[in-house]
N, C-alpha and C. Protein backbone atom coordinates (compact mmCIF):
# COMPACT_ATOMS: atom_id res chain seq x y z
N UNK A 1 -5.70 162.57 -68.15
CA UNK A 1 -4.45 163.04 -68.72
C UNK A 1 -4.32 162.59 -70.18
N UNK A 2 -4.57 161.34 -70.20
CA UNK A 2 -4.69 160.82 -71.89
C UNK A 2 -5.25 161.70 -72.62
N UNK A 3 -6.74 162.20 -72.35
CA UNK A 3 -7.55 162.65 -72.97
C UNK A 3 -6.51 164.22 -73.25
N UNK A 4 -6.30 164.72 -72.40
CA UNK A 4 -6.15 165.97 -72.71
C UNK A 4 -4.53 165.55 -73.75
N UNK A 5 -3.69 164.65 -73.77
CA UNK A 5 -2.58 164.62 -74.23
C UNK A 5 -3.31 164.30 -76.00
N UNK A 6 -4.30 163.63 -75.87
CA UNK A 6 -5.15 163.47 -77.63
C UNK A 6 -5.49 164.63 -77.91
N UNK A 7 -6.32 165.18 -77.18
CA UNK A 7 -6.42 166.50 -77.88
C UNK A 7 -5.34 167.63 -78.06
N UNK A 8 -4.53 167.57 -77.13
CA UNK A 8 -3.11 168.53 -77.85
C UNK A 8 -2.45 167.96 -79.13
N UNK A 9 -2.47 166.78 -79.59
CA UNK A 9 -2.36 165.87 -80.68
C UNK A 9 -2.83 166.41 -81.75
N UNK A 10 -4.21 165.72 -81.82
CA UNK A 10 -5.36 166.69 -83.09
C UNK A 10 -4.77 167.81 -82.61
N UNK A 11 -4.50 169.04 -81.99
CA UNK A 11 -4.52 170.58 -82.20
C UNK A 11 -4.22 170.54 -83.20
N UNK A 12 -2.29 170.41 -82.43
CA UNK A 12 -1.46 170.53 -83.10
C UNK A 12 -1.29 170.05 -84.53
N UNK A 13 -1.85 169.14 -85.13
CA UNK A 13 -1.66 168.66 -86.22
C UNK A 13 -2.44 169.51 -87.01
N UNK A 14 -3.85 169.53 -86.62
CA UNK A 14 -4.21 170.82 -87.48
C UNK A 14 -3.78 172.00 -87.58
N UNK A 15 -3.31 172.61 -86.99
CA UNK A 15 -1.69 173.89 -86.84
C UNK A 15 -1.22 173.21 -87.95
N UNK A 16 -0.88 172.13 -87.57
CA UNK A 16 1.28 172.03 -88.56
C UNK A 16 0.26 171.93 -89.65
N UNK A 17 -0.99 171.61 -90.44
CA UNK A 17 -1.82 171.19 -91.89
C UNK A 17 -1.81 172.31 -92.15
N UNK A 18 -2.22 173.06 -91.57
CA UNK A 18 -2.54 174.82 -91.61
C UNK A 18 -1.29 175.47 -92.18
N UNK A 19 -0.95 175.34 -91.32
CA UNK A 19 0.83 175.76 -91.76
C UNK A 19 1.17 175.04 -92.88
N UNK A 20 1.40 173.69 -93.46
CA UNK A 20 1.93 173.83 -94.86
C UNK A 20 0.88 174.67 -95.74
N UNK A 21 -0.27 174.55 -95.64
CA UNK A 21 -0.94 175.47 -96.65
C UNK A 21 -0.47 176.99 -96.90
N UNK A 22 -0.07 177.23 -95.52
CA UNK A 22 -0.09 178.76 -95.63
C UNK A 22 1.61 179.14 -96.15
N UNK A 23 2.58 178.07 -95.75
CA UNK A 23 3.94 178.44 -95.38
C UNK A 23 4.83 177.65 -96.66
N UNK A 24 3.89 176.60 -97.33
CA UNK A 24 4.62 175.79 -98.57
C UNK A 24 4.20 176.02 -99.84
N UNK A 25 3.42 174.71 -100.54
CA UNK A 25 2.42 175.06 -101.41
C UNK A 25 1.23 174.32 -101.49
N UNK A 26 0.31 174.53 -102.34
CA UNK A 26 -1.22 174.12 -101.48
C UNK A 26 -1.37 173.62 -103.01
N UNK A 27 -2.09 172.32 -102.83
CA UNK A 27 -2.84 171.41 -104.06
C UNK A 27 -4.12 171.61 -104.24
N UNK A 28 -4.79 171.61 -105.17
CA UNK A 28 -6.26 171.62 -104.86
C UNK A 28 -6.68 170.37 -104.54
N UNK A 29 -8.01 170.60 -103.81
CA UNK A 29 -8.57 169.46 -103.68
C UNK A 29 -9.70 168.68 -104.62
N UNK A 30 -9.90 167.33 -104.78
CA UNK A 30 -10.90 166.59 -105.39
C UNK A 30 -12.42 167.43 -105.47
N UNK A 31 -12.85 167.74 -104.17
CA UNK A 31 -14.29 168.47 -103.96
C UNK A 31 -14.53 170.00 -104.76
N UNK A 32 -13.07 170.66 -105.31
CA UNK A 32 -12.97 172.03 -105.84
C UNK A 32 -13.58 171.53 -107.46
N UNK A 33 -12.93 170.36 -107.87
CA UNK A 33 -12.93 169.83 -109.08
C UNK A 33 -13.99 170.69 -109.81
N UNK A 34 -15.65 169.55 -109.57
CA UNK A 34 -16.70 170.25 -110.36
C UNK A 34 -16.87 171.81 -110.04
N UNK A 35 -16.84 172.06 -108.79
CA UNK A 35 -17.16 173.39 -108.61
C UNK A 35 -16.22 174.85 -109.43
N UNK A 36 -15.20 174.45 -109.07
CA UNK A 36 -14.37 175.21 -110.86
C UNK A 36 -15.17 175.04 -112.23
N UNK A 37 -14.96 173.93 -112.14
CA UNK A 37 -15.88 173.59 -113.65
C UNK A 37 -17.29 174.39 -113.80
N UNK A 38 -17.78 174.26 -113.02
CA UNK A 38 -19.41 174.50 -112.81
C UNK A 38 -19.38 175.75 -112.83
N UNK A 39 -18.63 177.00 -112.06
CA UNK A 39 -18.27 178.33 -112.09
C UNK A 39 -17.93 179.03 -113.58
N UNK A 40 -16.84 177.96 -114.43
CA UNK A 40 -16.64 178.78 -115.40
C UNK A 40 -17.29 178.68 -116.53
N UNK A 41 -18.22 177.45 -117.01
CA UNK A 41 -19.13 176.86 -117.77
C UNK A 41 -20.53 177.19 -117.48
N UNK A 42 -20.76 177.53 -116.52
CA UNK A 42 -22.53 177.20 -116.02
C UNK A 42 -22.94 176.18 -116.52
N UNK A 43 -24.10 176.49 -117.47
CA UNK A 43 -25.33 176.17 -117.86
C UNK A 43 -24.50 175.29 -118.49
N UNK A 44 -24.00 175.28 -119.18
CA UNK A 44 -22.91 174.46 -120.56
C UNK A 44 -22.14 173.23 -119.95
N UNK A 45 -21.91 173.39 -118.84
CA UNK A 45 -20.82 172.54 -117.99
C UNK A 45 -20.94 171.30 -118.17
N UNK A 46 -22.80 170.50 -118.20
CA UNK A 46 -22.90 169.03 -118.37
C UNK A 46 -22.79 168.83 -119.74
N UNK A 47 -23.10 169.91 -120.79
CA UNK A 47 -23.04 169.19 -122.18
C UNK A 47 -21.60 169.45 -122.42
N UNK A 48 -20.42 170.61 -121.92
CA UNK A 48 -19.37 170.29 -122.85
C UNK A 48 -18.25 169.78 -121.94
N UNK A 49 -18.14 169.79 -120.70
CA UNK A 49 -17.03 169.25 -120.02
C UNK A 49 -17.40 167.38 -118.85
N UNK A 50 -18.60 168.02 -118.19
CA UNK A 50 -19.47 166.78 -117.60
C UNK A 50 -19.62 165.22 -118.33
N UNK A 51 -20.20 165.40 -119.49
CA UNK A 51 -20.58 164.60 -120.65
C UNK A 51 -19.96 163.46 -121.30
N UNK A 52 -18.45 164.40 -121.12
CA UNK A 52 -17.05 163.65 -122.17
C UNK A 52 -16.29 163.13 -120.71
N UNK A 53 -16.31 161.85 -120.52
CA UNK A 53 -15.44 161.55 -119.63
C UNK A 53 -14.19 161.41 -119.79
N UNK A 54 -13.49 161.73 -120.90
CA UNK A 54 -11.97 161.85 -121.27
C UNK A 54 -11.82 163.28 -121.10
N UNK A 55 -12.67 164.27 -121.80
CA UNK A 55 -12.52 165.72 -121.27
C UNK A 55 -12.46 165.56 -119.73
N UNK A 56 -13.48 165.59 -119.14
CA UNK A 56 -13.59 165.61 -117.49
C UNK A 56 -12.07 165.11 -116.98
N UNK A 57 -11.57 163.71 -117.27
CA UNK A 57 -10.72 163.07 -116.85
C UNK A 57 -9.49 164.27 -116.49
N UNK A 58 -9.39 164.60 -118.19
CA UNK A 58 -8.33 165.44 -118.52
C UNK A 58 -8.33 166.42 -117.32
N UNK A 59 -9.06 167.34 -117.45
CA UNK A 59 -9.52 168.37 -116.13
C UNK A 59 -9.38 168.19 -115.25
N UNK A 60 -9.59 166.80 -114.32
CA UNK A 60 -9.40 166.14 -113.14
C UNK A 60 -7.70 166.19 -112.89
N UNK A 61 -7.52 165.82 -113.88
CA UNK A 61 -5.84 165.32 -113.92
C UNK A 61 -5.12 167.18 -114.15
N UNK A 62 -5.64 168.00 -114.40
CA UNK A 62 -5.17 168.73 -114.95
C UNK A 62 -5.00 170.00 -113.21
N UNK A 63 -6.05 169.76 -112.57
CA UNK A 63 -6.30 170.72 -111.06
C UNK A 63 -5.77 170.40 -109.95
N UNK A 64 -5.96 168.78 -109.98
CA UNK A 64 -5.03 168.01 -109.26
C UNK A 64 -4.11 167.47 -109.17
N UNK A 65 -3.49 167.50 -109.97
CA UNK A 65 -2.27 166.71 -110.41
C UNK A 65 -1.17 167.83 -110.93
N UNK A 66 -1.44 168.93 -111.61
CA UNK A 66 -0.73 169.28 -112.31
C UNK A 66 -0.84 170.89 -112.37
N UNK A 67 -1.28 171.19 -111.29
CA UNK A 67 -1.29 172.78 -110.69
C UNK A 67 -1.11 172.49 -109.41
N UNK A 68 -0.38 174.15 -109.05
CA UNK A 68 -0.23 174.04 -107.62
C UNK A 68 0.25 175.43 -107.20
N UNK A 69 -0.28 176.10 -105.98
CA UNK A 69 0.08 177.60 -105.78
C UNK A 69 1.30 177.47 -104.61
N UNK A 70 2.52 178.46 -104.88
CA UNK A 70 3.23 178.36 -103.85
C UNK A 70 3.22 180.34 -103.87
N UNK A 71 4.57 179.80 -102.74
CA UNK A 71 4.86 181.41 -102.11
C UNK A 71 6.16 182.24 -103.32
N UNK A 72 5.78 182.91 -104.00
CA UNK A 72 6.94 183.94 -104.14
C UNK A 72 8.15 183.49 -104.32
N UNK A 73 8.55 183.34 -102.71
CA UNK A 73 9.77 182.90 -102.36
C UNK A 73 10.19 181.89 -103.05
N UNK A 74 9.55 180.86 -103.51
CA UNK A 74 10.10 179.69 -104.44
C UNK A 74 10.60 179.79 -105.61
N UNK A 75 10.47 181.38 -105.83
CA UNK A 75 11.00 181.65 -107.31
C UNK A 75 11.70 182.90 -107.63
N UNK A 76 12.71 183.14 -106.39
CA UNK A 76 12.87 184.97 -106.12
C UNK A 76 13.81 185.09 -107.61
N UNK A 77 13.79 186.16 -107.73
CA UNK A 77 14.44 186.96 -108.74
C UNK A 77 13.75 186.44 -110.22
N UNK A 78 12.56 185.68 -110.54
CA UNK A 78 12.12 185.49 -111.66
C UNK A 78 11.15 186.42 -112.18
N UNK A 79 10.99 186.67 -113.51
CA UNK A 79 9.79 187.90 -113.42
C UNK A 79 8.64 186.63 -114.22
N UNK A 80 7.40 186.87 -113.71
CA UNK A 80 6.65 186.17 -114.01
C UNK A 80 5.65 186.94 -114.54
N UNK A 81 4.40 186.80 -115.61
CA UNK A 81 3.20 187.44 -115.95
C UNK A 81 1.75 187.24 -114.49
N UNK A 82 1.29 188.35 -114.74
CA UNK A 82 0.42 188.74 -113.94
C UNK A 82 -0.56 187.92 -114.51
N UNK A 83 -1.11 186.99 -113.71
CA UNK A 83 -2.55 186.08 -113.91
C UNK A 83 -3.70 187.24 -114.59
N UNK A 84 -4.17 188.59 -114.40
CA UNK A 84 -5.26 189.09 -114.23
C UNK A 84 -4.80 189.41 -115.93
N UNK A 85 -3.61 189.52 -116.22
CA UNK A 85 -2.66 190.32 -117.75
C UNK A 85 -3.56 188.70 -118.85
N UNK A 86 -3.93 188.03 -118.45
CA UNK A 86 -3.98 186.71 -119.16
C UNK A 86 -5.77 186.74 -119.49
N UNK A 87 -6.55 187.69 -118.96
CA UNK A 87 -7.87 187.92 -119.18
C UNK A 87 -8.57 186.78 -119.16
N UNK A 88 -9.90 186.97 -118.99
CA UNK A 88 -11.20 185.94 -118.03
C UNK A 88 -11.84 185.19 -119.43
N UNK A 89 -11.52 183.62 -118.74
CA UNK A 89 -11.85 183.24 -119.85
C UNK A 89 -13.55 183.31 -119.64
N UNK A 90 -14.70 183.60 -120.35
CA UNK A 90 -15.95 184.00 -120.15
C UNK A 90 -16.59 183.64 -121.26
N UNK A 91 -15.87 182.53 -122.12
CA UNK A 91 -16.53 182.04 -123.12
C UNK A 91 -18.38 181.64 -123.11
N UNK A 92 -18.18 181.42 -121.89
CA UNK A 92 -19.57 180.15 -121.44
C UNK A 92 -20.26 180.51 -120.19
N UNK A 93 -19.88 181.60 -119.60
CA UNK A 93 -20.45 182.47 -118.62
C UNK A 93 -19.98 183.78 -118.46
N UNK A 94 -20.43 184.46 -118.95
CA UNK A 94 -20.20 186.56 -118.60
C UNK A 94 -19.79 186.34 -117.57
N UNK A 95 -20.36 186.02 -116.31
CA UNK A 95 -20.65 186.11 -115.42
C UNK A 95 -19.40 186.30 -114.21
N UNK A 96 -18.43 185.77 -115.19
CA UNK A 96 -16.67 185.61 -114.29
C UNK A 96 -16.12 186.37 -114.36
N UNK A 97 -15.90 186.66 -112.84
CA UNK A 97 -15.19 187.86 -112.89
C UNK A 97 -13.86 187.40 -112.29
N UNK A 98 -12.65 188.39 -111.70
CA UNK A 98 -12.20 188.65 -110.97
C UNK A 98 -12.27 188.56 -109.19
N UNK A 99 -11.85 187.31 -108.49
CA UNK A 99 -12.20 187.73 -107.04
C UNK A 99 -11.87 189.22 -106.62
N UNK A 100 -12.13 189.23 -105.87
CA UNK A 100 -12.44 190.57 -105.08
C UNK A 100 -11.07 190.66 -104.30
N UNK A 101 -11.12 189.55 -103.13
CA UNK A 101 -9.93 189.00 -102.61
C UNK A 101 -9.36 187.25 -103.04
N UNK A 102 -8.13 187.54 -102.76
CA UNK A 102 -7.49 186.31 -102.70
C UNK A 102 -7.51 185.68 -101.39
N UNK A 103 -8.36 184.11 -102.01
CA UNK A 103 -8.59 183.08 -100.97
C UNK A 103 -7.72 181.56 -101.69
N UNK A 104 -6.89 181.26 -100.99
CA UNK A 104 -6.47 179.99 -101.61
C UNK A 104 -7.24 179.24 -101.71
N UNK A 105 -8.20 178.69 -100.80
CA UNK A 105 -8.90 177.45 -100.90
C UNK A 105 -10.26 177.89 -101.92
N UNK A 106 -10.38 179.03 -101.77
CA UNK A 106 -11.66 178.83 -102.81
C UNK A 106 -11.15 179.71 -104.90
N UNK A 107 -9.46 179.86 -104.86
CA UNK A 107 -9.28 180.47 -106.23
C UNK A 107 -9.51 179.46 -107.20
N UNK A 108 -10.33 180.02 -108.60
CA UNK A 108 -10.43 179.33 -109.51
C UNK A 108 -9.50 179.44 -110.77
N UNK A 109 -8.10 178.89 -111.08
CA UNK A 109 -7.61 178.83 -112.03
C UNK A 109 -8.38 178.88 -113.10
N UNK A 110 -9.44 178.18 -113.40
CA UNK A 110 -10.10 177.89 -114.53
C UNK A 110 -10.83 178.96 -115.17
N UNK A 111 -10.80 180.16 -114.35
CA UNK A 111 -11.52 181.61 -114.73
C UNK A 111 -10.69 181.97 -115.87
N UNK A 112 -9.31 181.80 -116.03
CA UNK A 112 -8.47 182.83 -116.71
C UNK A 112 -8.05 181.85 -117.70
N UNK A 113 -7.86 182.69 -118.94
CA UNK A 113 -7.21 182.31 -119.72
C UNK A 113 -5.69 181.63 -120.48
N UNK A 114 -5.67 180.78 -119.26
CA UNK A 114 -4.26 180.51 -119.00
C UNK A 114 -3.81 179.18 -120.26
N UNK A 115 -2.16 179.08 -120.15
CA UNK A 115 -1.54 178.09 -121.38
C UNK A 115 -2.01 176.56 -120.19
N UNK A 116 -3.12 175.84 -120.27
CA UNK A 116 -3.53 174.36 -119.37
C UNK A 116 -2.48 173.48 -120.00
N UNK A 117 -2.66 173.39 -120.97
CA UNK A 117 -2.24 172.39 -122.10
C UNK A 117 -0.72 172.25 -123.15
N UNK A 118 -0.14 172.69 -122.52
CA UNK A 118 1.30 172.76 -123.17
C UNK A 118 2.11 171.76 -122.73
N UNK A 119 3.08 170.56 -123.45
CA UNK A 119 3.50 169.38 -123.01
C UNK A 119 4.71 169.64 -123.08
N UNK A 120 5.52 170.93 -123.26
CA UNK A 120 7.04 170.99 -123.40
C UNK A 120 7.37 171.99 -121.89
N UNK A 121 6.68 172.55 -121.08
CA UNK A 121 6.92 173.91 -119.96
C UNK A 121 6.01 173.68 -118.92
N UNK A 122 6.67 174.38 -118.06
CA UNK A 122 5.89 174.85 -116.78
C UNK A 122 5.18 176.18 -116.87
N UNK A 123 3.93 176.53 -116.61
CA UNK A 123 3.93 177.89 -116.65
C UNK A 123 3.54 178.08 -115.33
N UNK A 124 4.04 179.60 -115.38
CA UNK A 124 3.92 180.25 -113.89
C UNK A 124 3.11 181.22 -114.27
N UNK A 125 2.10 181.81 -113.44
CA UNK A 125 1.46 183.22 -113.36
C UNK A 125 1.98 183.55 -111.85
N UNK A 126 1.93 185.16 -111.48
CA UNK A 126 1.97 185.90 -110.25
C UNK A 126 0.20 185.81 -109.86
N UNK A 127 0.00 185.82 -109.01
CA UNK A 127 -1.84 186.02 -108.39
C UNK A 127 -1.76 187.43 -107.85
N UNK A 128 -1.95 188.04 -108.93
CA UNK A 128 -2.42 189.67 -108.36
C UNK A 128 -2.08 190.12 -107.03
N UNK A 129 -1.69 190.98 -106.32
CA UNK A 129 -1.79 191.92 -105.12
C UNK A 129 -1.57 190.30 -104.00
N UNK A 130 -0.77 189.43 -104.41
CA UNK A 130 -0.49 188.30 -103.43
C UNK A 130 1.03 188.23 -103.08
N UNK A 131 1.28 187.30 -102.42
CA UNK A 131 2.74 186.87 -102.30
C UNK A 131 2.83 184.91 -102.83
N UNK A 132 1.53 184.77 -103.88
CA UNK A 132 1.31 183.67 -104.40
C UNK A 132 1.86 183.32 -105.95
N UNK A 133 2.01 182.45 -106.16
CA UNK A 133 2.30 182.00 -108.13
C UNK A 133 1.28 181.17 -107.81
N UNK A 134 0.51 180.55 -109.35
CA UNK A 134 -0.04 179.67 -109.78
C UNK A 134 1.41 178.84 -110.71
N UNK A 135 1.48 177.59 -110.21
CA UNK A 135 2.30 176.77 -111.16
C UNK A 135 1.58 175.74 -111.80
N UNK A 136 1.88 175.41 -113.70
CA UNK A 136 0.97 174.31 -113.88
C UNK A 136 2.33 173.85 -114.56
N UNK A 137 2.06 172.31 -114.18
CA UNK A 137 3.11 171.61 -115.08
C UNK A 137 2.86 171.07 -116.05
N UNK A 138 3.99 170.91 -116.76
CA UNK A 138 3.64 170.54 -118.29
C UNK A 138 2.91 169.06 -118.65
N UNK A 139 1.43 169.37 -119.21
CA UNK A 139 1.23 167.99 -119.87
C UNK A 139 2.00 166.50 -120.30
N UNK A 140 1.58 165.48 -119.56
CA UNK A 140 2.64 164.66 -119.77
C UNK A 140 2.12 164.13 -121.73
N UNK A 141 3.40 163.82 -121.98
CA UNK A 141 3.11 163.41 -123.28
C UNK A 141 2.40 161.85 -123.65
N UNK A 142 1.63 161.91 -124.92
CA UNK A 142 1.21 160.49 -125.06
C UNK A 142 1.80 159.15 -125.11
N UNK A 143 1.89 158.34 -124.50
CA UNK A 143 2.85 157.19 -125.05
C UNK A 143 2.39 156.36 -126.25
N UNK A 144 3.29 155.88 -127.27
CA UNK A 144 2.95 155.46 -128.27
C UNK A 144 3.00 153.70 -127.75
């Protein structure tokens, strides 16, 4: 009886994890980090972002900390710009495109040409043909 009362435990908890992803808003994770990076840089990735551990840092701090996708609903009646309207950033790889479909766990903010770096706003994009926003918050400022 124990046994089976642990495993209705774990289910359920993976349900209710599931469910905030799908039903709140979803953070990225640590393991997405390089692989964004690595996607929108290629070949370039260890000499211009890898290399500089204050760049990297920045980036780290910038996916995890300070983006985050929610539902729609968190922002009804606002009109927001279309992520795809903001064009691919492809400086350092042609190669980026547009997903095909929208997957939360595997979207790369870092494709598009978005405002990362602004220390006075929040910016919002819409995610194309979703019921998603991308939110990034504003750069915290330097302390003197």
């Amino acid at each position: 009886m124990r046994k089976i009362y642990v495993c209705m435990m774990f289910l359920f908890f993976g349900l209710s994890m599931n469910a905030q992803n799908i039903n709140g808003s979803y953070k990225f994770k640590a393991h997405q980090v390089d692989n964004f990076i690595n996607e929108v840089y290629g070949d370039q990735a260890q000499k211009v972002i890898f290399s500089n551990k204050n760049l990297y840092g920045t980036f780290k701090k910038l996916i995890l900390e300070r983006m985050e996708i929610v539902r729609k609903s968190e922002m009804k009646g606002k009109k927001v710009p279309k992520i795809t309207a903001q064009g691919m950033f492809d400086t350092y790889n042609s190669n980026v495109s547009h997903d095909a479909y929208f997957d939360v766990n595997n979207f790369n903010p870092l494709k598009y040409k978005l405002v990362f770096f602004d220390a006075s706003s929040y910016q919002v994009y819409e995610i194309d043909n979703t019921d998603y926003l991308l939110i990034i918050k504003p750069q915290p400022k330097l302390q003197n």
